[in-house]
C-alpha atoms as a PDB file:
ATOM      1  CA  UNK A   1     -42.936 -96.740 153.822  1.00  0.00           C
ATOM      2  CA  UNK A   2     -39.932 -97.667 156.155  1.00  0.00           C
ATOM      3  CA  UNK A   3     -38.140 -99.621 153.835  1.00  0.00           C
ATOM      4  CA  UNK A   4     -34.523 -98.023 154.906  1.00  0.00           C
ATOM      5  CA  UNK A   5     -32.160-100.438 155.786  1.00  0.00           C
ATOM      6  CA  UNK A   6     -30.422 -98.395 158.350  1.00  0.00           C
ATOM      7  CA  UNK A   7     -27.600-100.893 160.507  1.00  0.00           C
ATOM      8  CA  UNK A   8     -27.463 -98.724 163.671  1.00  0.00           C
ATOM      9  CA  UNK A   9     -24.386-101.022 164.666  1.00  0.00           C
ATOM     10  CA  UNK A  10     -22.393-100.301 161.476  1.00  0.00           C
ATOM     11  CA  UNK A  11     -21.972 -96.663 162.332  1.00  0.00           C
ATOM     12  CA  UNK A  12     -21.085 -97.171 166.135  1.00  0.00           C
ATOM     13  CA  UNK A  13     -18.298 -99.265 167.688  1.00  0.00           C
ATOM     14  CA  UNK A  14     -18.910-102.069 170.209  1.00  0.00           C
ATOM     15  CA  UNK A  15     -18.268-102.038 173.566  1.00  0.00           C
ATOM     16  CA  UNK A  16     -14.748-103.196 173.178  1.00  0.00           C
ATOM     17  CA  UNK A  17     -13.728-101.298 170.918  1.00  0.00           C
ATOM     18  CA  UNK A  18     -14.866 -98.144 173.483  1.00  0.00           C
ATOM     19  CA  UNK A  19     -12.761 -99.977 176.378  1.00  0.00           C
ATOM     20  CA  UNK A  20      -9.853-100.659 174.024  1.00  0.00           C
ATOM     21  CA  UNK A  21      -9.983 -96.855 172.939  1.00  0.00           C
ATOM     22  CA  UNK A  22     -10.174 -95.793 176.265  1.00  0.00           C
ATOM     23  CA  UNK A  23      -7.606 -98.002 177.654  1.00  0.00           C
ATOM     24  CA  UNK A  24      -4.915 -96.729 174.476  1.00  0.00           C
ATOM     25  CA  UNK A  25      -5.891 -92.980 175.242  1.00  0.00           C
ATOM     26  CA  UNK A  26      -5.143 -93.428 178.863  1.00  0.00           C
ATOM     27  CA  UNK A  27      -2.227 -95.645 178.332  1.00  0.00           C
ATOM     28  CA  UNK A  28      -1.268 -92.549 175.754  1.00  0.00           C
ATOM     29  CA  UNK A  29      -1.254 -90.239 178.541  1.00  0.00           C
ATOM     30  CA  UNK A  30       0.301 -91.668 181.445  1.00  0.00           C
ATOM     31  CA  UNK A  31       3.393 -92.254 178.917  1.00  0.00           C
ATOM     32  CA  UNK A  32       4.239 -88.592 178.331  1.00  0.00           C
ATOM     33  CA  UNK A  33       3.390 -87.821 181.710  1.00  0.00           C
ATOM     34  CA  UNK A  34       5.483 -90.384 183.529  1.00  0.00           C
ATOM     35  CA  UNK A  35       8.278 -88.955 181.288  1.00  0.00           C
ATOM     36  CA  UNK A  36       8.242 -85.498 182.225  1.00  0.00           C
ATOM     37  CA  UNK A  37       7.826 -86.156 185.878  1.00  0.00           C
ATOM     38  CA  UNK A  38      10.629 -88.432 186.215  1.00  0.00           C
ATOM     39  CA  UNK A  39      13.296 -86.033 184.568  1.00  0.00           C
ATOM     40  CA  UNK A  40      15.089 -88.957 183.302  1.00  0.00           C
ATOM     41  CA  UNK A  41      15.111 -88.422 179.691  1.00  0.00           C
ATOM     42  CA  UNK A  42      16.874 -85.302 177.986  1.00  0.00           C
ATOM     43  CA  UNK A  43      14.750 -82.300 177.103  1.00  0.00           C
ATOM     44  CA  UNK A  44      14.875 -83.449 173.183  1.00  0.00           C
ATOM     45  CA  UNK A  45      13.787 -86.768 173.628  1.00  0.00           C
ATOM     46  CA  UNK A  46      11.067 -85.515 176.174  1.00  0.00           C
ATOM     47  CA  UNK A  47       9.219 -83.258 173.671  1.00  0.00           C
ATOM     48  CA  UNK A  48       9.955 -86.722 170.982  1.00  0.00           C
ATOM     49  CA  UNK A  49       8.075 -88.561 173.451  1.00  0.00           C
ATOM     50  CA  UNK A  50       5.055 -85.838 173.675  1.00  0.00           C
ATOM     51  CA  UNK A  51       5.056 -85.302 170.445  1.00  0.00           C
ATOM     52  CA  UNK A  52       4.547 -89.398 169.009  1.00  0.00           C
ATOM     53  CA  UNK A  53       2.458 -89.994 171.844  1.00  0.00           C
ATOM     54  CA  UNK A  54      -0.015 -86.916 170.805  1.00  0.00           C
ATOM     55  CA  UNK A  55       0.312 -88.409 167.196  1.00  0.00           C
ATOM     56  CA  UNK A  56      -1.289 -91.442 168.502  1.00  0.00           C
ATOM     57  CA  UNK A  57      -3.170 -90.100 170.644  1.00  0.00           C
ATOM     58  CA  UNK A  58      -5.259 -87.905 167.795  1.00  0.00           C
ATOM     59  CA  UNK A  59      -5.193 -91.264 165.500  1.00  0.00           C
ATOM     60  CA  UNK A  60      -6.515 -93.212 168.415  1.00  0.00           C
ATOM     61  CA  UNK A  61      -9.308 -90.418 168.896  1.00  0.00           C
ATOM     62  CA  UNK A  62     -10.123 -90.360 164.960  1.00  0.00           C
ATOM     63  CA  UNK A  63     -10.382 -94.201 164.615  1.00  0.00           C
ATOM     64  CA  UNK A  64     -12.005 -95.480 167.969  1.00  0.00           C
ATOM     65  CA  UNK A  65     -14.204 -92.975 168.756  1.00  0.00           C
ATOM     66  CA  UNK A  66     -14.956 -90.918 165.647  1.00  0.00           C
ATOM     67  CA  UNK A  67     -15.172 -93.964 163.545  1.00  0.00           C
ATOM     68  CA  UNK A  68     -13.119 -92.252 160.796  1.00  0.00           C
ATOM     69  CA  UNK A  69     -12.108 -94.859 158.575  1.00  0.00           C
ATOM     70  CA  UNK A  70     -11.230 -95.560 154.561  1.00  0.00           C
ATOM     71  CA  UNK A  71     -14.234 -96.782 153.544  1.00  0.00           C
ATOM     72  CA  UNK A  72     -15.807 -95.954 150.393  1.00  0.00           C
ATOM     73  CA  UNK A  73     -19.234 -94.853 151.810  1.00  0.00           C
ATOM     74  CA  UNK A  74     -17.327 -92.607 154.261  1.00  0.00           C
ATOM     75  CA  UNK A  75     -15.218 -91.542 151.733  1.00  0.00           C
ATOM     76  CA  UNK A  76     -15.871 -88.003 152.679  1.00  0.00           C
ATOM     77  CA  UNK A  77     -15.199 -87.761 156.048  1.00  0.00           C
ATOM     78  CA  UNK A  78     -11.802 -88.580 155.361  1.00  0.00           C
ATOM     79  CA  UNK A  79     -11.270 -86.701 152.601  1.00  0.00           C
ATOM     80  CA  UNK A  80     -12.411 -83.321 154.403  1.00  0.00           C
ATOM     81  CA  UNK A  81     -10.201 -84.155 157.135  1.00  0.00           C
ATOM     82  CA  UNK A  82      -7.189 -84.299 155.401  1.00  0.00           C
ATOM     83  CA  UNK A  83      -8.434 -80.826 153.386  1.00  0.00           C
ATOM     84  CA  UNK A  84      -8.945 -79.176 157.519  1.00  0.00           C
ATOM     85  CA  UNK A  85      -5.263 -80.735 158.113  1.00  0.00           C
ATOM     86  CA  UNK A  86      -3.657 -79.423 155.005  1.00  0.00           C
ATOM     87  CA  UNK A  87      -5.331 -75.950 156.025  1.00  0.00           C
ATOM     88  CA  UNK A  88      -3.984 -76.188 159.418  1.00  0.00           C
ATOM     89  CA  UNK A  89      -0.470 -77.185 158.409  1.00  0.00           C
ATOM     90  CA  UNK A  90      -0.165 -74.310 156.056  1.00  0.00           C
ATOM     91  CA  UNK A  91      -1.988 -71.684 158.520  1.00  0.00           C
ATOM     92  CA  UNK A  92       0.288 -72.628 161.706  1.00  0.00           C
ATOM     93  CA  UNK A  93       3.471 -73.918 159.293  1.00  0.00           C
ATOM     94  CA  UNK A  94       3.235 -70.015 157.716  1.00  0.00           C
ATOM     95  CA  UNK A  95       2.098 -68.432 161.366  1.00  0.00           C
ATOM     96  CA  UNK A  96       5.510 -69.914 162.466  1.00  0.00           C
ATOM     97  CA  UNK A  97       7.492 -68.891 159.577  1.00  0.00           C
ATOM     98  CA  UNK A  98       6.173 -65.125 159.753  1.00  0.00           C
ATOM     99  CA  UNK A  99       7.061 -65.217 163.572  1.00  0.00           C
ATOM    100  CA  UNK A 100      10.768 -66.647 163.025  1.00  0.00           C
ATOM    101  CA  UNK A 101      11.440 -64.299 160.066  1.00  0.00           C
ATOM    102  CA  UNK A 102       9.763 -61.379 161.954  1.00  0.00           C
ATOM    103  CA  UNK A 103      12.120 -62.289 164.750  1.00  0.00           C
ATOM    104  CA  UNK A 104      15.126 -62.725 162.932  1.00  0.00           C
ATOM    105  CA  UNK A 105      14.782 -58.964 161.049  1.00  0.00           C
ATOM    106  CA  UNK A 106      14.003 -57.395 164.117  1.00  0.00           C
ATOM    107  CA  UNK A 107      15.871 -54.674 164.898  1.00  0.00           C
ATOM    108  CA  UNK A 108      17.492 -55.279 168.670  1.00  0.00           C
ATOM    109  CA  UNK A 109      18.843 -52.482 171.000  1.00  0.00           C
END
């Protein structure tokens, strides 16, 4: 009756790519840190920094240690991620805009 062909290695990564994940996550934090504790860099540049390095940071997450990838069988996984990110964008993107027109209209003093 156990005629499933189930790969248990197809759906997990190896060991290296755990230790290369791990080394580009920690390699993705000491960057923005180091940059905010030295000073050296302008304030603009600083949240640049934070910001690209958080980027990578979530795609290094996503494809190292949630396995998301483009694959037709896991089709579906990406395709309701970019649906939650297209929510988010538009819930935070029009939480923002409220906020800055709210802010703007207010009447001060």
């Amino acid at each position: 009756m156990s005629h499933s062909s189930s790969n248990s290695t197809s759906s997990h990564g190896s060991v290296k790519s755990y230790v290369t994940g791990l080394l580009l996550s920690l390699v993705l934090t000491v960057i923005p840190f180091a940059v905010v504790m030295s000073g050296a860099l302008s304030i603009a540049t600083t949240v640049v920094v934070i910001a690209v390095t958080a980027v990578l940071q979530i795609l290094v997450q996503l494809v190292m240690f949630m396995h998301m990838n483009t694959k037709a069988d896991e089709g579906w996984n990406v395709m309701s991620f970019v649906f939650t990110l297209t929510i988010l964008v538009l819930v935070v993107g029009g939480s923002l805009w409220i906020m800055q027109h709210l802010h703007l209209n207010m009447m001060i003093g």
